[in-house]
N, C-alpha and C. Protein backbone atom coordinates (compact mmCIF):
# COMPACT_ATOMS: atom_id res chain seq x y z
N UNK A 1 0.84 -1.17 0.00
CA UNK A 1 0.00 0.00 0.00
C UNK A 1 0.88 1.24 0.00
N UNK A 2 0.49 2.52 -1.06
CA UNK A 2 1.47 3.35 -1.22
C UNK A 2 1.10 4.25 0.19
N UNK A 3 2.30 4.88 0.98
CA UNK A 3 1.73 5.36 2.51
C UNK A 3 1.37 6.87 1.84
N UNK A 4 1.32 7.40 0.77
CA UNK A 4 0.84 8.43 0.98
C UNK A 4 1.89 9.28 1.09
N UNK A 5 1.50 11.34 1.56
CA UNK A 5 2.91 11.66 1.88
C UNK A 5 3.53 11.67 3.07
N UNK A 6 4.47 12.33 3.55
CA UNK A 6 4.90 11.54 5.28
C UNK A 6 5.07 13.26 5.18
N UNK A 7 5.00 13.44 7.21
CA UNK A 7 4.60 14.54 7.59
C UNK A 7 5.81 14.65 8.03
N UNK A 8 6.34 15.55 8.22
CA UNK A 8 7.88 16.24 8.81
C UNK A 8 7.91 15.72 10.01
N UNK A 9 7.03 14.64 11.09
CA UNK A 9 7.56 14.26 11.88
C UNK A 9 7.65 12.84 11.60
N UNK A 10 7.46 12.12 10.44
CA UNK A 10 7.62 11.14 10.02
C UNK A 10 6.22 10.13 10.18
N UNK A 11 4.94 11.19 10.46
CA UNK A 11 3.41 10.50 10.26
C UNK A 11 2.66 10.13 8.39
N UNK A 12 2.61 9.27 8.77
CA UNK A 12 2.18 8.67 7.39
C UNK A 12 0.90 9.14 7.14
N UNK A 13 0.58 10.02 5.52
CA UNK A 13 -0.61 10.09 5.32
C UNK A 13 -1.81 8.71 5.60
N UNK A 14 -1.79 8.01 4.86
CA UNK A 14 -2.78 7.18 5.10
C UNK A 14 -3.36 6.44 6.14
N UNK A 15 -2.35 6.82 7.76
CA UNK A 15 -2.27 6.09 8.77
C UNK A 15 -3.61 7.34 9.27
N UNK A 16 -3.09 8.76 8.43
CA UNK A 16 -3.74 9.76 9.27
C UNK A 16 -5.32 9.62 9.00
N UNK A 17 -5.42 9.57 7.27
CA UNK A 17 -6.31 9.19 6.14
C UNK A 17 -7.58 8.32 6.83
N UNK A 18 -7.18 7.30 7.17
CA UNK A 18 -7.58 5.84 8.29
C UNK A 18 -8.32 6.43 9.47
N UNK A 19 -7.79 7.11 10.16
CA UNK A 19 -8.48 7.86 11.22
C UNK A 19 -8.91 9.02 11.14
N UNK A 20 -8.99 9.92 9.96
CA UNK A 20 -10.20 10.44 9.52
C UNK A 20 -11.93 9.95 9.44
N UNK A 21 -11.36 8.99 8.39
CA UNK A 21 -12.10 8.33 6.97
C UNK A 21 -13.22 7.71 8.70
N UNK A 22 -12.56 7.25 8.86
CA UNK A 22 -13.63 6.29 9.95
C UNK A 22 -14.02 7.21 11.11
N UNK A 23 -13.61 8.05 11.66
CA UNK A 23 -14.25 8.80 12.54
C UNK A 23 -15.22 9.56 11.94
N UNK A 24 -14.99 10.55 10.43
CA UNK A 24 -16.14 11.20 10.06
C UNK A 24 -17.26 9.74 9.33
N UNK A 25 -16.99 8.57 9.11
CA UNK A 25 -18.23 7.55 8.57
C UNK A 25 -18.84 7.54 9.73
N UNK A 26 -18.18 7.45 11.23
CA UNK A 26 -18.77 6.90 12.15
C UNK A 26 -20.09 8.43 13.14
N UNK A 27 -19.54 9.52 12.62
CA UNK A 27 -20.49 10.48 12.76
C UNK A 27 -21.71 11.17 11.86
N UNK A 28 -21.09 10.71 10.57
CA UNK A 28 -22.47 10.06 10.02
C UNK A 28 -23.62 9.02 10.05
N UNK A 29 -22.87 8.24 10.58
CA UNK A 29 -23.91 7.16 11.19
C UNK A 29 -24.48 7.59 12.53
N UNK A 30 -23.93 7.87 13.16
CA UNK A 30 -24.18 8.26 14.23
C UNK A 30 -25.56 9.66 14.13
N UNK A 31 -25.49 10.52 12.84
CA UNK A 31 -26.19 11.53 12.85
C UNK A 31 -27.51 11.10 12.37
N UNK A 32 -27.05 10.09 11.09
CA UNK A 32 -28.65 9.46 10.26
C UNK A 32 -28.17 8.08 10.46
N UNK A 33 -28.73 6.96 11.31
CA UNK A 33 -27.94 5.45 11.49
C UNK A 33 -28.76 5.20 9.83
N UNK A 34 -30.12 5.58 9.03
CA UNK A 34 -30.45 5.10 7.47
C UNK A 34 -29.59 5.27 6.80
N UNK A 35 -28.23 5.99 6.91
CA UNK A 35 -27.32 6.50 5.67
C UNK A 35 -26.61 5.05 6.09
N UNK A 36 -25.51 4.74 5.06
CA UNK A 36 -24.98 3.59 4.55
C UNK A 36 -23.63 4.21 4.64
N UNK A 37 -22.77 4.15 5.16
CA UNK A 37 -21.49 4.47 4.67
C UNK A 37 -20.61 3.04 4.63
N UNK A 38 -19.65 3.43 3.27
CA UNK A 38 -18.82 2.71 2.67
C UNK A 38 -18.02 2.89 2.60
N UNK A 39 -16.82 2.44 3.03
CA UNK A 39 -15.41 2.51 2.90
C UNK A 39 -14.66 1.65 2.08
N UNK A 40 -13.64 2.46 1.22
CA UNK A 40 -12.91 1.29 0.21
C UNK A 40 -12.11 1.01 1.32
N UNK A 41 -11.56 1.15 2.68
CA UNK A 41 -10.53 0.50 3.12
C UNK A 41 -10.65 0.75 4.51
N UNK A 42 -10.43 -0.39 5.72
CA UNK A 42 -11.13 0.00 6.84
C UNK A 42 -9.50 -0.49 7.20
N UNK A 43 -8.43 -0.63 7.39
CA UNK A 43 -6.81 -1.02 7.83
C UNK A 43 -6.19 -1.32 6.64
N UNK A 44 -5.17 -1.67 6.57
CA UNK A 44 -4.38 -1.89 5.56
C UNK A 44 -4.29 -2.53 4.41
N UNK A 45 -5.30 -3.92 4.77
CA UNK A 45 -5.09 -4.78 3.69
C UNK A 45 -6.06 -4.63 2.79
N UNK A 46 -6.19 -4.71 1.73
CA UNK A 46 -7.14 -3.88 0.63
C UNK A 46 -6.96 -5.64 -0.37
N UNK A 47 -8.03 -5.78 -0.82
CA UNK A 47 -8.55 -7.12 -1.29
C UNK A 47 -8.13 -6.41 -3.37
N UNK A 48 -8.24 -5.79 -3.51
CA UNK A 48 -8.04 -5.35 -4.90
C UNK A 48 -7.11 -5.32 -5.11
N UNK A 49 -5.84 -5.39 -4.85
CA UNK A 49 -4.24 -5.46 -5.20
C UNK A 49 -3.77 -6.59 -5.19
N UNK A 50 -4.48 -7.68 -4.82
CA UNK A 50 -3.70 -8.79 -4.52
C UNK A 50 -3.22 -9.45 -5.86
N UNK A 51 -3.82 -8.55 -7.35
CA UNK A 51 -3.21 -9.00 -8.21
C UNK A 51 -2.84 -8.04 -8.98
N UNK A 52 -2.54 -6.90 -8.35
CA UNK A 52 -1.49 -5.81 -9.04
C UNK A 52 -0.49 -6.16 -9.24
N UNK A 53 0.45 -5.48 -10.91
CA UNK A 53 1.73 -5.73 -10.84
C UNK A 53 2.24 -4.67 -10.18
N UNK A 54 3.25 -5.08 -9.60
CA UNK A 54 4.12 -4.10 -8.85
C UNK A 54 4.60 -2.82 -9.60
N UNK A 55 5.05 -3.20 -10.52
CA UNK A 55 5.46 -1.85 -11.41
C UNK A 55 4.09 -0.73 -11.55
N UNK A 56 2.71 -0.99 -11.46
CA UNK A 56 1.85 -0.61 -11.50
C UNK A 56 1.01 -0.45 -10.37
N UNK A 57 1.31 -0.57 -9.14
CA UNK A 57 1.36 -0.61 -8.01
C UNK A 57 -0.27 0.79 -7.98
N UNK A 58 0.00 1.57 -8.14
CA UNK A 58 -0.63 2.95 -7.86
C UNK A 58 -2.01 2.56 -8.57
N UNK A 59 -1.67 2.51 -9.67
CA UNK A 59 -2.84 2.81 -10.96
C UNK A 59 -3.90 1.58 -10.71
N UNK A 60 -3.01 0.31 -10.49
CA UNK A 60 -4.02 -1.10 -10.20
C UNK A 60 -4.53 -0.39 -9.08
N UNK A 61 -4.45 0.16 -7.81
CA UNK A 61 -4.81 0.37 -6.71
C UNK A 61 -5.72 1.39 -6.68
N UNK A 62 -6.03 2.46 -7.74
CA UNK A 62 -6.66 3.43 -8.14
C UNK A 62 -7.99 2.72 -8.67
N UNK A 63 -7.52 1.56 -9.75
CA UNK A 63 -8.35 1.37 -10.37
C UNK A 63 -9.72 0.61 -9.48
N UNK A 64 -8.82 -0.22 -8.60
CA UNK A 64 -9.11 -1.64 -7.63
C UNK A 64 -10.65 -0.39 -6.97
N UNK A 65 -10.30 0.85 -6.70
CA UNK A 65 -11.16 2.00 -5.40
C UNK A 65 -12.02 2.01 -6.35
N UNK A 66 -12.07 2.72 -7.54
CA UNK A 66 -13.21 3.03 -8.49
C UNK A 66 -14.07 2.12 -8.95
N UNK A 67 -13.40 0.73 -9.30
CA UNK A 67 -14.37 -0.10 -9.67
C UNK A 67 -15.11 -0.75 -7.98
N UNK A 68 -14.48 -0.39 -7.15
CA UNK A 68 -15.53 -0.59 -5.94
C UNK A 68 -16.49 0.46 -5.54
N UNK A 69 -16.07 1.35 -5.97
CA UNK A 69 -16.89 2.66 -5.56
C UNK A 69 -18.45 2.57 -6.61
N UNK A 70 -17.97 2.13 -8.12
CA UNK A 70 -18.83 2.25 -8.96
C UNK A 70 -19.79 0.73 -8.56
N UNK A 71 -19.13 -0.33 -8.15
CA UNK A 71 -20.42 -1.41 -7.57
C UNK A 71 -21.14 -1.16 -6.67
N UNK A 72 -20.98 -0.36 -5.69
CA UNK A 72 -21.76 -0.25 -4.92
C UNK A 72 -23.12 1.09 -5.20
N UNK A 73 -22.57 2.36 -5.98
CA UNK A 73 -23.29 3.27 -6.55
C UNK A 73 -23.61 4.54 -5.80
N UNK A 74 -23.11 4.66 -4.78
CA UNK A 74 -23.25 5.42 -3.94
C UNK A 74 -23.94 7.03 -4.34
N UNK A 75 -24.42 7.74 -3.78
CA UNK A 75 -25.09 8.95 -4.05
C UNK A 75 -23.53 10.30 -4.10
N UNK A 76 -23.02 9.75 -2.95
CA UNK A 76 -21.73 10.69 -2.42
C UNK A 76 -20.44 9.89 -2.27
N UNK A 77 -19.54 10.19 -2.79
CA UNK A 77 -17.79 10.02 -3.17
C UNK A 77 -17.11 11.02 -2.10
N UNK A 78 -16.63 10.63 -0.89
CA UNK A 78 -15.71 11.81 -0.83
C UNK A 78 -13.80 10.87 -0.28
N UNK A 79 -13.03 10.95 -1.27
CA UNK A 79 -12.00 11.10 -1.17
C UNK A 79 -10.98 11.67 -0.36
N UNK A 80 -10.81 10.89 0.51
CA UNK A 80 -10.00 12.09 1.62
C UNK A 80 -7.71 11.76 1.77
N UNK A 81 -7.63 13.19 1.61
CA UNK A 81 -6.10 12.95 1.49
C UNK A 81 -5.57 14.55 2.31
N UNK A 82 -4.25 14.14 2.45
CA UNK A 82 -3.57 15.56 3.10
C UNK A 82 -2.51 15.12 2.14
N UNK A 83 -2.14 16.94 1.85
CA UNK A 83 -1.57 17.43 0.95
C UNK A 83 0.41 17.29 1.74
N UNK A 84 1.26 17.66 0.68
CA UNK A 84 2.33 18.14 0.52
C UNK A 84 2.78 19.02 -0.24
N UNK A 85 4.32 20.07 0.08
CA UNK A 85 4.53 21.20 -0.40
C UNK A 85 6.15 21.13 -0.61
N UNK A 86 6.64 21.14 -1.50
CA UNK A 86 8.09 21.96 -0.82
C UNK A 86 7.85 22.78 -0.30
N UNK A 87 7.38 24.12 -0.28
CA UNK A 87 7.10 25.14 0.70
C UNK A 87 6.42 24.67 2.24
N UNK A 88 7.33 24.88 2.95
CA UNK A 88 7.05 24.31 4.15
C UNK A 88 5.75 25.04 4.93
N UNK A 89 5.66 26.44 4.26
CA UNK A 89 4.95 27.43 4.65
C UNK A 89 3.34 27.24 3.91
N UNK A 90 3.42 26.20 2.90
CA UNK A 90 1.82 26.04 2.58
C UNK A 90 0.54 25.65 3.36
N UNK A 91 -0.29 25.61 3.25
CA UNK A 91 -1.21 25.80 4.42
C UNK A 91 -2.96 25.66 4.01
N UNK A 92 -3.70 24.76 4.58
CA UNK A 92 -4.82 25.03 4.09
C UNK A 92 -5.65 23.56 3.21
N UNK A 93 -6.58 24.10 3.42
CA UNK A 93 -7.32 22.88 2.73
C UNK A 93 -8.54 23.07 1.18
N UNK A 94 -8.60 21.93 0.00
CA UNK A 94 -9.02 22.14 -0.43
C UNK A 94 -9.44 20.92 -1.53
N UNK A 95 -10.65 21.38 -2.32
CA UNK A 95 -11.07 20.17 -2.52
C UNK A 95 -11.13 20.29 -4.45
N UNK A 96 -11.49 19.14 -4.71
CA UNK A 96 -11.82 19.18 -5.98
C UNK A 96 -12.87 18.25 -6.50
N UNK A 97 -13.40 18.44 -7.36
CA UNK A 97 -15.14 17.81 -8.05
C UNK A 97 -15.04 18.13 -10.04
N UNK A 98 -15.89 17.15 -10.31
CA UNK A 98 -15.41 17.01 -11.92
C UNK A 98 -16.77 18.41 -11.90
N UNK A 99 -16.23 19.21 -13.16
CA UNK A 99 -17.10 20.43 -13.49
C UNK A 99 -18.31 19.69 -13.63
N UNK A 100 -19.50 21.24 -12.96
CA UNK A 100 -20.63 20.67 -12.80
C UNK A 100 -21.10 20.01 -11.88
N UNK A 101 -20.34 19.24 -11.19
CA UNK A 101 -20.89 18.35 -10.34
C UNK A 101 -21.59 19.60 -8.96
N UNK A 102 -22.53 19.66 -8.88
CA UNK A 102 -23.31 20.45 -8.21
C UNK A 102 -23.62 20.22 -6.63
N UNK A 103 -23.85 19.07 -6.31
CA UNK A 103 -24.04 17.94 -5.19
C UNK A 103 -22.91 17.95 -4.69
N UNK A 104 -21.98 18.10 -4.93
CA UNK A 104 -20.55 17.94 -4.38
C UNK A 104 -19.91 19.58 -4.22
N UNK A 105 -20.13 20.25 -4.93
CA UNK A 105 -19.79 21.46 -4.42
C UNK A 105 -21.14 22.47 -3.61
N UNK A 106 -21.94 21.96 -3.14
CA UNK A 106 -23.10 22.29 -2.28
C UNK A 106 -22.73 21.46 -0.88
N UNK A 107 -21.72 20.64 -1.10
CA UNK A 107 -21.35 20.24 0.49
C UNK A 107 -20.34 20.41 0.55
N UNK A 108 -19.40 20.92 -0.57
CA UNK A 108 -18.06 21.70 -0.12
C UNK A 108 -18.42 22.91 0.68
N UNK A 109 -19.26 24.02 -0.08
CA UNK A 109 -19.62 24.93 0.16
C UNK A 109 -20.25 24.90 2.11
N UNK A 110 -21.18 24.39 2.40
CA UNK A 110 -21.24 23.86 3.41
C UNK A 110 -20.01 23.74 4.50
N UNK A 111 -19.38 22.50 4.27
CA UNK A 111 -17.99 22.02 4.79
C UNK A 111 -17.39 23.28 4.79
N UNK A 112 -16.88 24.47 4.29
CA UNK A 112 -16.02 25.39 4.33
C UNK A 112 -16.63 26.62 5.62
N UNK A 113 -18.21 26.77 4.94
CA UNK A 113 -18.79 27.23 6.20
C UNK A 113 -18.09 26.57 7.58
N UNK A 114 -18.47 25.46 7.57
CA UNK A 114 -18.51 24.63 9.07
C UNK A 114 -16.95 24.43 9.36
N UNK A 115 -16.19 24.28 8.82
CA UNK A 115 -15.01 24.19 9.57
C UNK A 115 -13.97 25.31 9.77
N UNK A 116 -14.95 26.92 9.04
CA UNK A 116 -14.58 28.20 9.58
C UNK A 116 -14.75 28.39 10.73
N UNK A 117 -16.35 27.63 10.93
CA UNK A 117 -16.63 27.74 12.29
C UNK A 117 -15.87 27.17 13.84
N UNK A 118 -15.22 26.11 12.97
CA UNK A 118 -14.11 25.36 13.72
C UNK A 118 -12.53 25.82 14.55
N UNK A 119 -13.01 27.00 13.69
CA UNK A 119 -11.24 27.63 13.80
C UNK A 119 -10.35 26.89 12.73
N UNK A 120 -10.51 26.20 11.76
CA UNK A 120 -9.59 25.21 10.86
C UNK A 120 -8.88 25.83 9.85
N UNK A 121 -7.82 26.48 9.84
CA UNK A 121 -6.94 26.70 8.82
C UNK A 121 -7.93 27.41 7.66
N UNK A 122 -6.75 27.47 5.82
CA UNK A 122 -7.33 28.44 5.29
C UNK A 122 -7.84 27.48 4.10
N UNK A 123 -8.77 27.99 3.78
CA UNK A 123 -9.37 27.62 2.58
C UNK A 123 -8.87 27.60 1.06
N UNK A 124 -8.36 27.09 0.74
CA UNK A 124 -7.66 27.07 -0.58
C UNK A 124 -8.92 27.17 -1.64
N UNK A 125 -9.78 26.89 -1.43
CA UNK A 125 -10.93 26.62 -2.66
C UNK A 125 -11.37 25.48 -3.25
N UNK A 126 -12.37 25.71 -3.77
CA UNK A 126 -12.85 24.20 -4.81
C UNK A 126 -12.57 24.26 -6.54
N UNK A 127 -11.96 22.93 -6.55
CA UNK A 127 -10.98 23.09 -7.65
C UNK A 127 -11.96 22.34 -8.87
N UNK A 128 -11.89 21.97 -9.85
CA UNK A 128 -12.64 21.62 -10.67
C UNK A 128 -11.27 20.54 -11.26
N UNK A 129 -11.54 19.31 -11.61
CA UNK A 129 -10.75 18.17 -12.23
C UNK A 129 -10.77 18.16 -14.09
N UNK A 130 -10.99 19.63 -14.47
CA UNK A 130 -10.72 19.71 -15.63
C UNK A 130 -9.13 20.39 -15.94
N UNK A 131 -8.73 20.41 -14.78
CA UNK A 131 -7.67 21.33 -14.89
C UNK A 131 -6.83 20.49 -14.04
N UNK A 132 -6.82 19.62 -13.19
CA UNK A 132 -6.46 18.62 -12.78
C UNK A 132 -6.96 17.15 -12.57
N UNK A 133 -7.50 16.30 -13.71
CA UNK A 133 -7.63 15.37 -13.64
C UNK A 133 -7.62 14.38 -12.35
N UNK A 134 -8.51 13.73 -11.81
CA UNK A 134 -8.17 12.77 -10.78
C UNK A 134 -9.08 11.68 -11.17
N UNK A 135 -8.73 10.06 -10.91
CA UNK A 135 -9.20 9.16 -11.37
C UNK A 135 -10.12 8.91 -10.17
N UNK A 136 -10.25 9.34 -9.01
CA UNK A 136 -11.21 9.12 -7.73
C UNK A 136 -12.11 9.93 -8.51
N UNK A 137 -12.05 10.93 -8.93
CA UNK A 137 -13.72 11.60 -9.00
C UNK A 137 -13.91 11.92 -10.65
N UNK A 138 -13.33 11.40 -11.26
CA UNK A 138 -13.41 10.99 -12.48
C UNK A 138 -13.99 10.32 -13.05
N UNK A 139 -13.30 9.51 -12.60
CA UNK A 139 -13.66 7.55 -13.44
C UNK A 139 -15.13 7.10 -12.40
N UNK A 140 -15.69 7.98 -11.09
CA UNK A 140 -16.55 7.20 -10.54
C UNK A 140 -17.87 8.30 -11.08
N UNK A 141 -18.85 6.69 -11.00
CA UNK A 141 -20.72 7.46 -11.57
C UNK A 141 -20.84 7.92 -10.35
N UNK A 142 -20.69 9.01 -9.65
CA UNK A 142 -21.42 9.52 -8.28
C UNK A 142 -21.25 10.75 -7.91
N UNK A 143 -21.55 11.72 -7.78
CA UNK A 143 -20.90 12.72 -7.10
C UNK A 143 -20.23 12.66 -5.92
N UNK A 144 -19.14 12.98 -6.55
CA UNK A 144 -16.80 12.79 -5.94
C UNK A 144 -16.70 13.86 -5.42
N UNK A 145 -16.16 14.04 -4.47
CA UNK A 145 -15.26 15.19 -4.45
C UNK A 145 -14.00 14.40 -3.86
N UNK A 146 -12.54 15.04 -4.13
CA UNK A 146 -11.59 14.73 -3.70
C UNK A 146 -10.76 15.58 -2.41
N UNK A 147 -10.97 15.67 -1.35
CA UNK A 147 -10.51 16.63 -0.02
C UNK A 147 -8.97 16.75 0.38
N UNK A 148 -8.54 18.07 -0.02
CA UNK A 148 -6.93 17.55 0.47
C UNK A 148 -7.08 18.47 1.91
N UNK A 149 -7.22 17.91 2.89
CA UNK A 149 -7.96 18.60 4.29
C UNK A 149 -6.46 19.73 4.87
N UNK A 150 -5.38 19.25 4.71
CA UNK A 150 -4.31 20.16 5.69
C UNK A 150 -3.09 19.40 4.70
N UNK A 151 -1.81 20.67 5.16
CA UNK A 151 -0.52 19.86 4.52
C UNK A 151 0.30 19.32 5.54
N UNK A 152 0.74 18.05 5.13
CA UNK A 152 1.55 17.58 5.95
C UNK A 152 3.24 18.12 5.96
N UNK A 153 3.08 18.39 4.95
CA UNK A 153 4.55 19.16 5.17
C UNK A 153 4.55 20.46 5.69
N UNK A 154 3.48 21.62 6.63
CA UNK A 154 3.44 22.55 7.53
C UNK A 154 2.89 21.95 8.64
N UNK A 155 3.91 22.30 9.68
CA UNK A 155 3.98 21.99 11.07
C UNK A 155 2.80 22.12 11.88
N UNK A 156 1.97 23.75 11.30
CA UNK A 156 0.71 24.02 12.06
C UNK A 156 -0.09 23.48 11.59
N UNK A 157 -0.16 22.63 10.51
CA UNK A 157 -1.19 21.87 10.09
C UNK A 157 -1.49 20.35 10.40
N UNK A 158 -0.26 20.19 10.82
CA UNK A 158 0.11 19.17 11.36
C UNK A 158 -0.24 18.54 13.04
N UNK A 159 0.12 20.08 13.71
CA UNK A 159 -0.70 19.62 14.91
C UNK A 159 -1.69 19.59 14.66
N UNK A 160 -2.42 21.12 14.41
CA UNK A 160 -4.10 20.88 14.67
C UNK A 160 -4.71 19.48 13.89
N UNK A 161 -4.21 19.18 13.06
CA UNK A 161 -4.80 17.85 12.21
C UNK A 161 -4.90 16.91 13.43
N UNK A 162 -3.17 16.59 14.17
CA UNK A 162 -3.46 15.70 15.50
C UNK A 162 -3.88 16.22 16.65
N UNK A 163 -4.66 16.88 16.82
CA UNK A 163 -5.23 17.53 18.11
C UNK A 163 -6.25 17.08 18.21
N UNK A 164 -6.43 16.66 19.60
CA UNK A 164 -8.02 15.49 19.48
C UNK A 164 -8.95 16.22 19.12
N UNK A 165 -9.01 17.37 19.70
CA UNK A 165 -10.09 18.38 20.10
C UNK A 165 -10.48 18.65 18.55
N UNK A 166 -9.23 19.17 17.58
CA UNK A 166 -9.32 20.08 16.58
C UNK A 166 -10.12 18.59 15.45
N UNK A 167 -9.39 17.24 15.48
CA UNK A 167 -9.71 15.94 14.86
C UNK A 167 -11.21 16.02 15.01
N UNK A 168 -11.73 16.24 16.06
CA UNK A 168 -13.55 15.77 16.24
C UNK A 168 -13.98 16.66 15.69
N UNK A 169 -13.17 18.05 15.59
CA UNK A 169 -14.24 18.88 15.51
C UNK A 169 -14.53 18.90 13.95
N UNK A 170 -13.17 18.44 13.22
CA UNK A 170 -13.26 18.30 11.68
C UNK A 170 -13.91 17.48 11.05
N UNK A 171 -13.79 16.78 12.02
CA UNK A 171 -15.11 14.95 10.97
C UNK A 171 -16.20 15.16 11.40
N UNK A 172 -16.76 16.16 12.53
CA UNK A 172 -17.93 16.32 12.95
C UNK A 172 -18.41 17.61 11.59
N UNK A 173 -17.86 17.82 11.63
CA UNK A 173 -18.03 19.56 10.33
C UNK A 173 -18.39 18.33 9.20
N UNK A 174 -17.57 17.43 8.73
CA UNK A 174 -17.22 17.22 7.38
C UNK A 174 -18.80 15.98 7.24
N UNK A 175 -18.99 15.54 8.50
CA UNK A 175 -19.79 14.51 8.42
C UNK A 175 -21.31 15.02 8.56
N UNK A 176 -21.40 16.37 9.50
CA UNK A 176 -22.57 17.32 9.34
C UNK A 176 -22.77 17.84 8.22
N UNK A 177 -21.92 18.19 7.11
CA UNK A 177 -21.93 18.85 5.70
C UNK A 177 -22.45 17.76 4.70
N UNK A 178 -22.47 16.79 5.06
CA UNK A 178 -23.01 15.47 3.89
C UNK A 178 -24.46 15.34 4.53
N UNK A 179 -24.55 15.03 5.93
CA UNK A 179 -25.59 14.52 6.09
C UNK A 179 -26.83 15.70 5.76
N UNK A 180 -26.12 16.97 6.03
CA UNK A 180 -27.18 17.90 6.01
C UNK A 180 -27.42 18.05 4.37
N UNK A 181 -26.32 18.30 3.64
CA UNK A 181 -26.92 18.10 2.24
C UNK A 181 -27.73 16.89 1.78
N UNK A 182 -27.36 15.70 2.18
CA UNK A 182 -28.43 14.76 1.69
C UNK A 182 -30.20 14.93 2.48
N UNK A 183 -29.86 15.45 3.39
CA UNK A 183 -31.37 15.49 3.84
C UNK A 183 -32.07 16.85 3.16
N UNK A 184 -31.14 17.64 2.87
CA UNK A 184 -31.84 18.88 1.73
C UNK A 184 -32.11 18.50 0.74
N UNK A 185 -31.63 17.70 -0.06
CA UNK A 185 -31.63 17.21 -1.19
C UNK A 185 -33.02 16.14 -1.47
N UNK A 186 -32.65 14.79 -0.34
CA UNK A 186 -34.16 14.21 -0.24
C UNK A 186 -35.53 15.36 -0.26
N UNK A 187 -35.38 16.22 0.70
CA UNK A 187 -36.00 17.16 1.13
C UNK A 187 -37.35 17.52 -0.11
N UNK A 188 -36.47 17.55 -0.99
CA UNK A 188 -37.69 18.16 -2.31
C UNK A 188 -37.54 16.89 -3.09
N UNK A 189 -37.74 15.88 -3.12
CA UNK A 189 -38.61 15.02 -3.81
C UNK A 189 -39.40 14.44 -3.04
């Protein structure tokens, strides 16, 4: 499994990724127990690689998420990663969604509200994947967004990311921003 990028104190994205991903599923459930959440990966071992070639390591492993994402069909995609910089001084979080996708930038929009409210770092913006391609919110039928939440290569992003306090308060934002858009959304049909 590729670890992702490593944080200047030598924390592995995906270790961090892992304890995101499942604390904000688990406050969605917790908010609507009818919502379904799905995870392509609940620890390390991931059932879709077991016949990647190595030289292709990434792309089989890309591919292995999407074609799980697309069996199951989900309403909402959200992709979660922390960023890296050479600039040690970069800072901030931000997301991206294939143009158009409307549903996904109505709970960015949301999410940015709510984790202003948090005190959480700066907002980089919502990026559109015509200008940067990504095969997570690309290649899947659902409305994607892809979240690069904080950089691991700035220090202050780094604590507050591990700060229990600052951790709840972010998956509680990120997991209130879905649930509340899907219940707006049901809302009018």
């Amino acid at each position: 499994m590729d670890s992702g990028a490593i944080a200047f104190n030598g924390q592995y994205e995906k270790d961090l990724t892992l304890d995101y991903a499942l604390r904000i599923g688990g406050y969605i459930e917790a908010l609507d127990p009818s919502i379904a959440v799905v995870y392509t990966r609940t620890d390390d071992s991931v059932n879709w690689v077991d016949e990647a070639a190595a030289m292709n390591f990434e792309l089989d492993d890309l591919n292995g998420r999407c074609a799980m994402v697309n069996a199951v069909c989900p309403d909402y995609v959200l992709c979660l990663h922390f960023n890296s910089a050479p600039d040690p001084a970069a800072s901030g979080y931000e997301a991206f969604v294939k143009e158009g996708d409307v549903a996904s930038s109505q709970v960015y929009g949301l999410m940015s509200e709510k984790l202003a409210q948090a005190g959480y770092s700066y907002d980089l913006g919502l990026l559109s994947t015509t200008e940067c391609p990504l095969q997570m919110v690309d290649l899947v039928n659902s409305s994607s967004m892809l979240l690069e939440l904080g950089f691991l290569s700035n220090e202050g992003d780094v604590y507050a990311l591990n700060d229990e306090g600052m951790k709840d308060s972010l998956c509680r934002s990120i997991a209130e921003s879905y649930v509340e858009t899907i219940h707006g959304a049901y809302a009018y049909y």
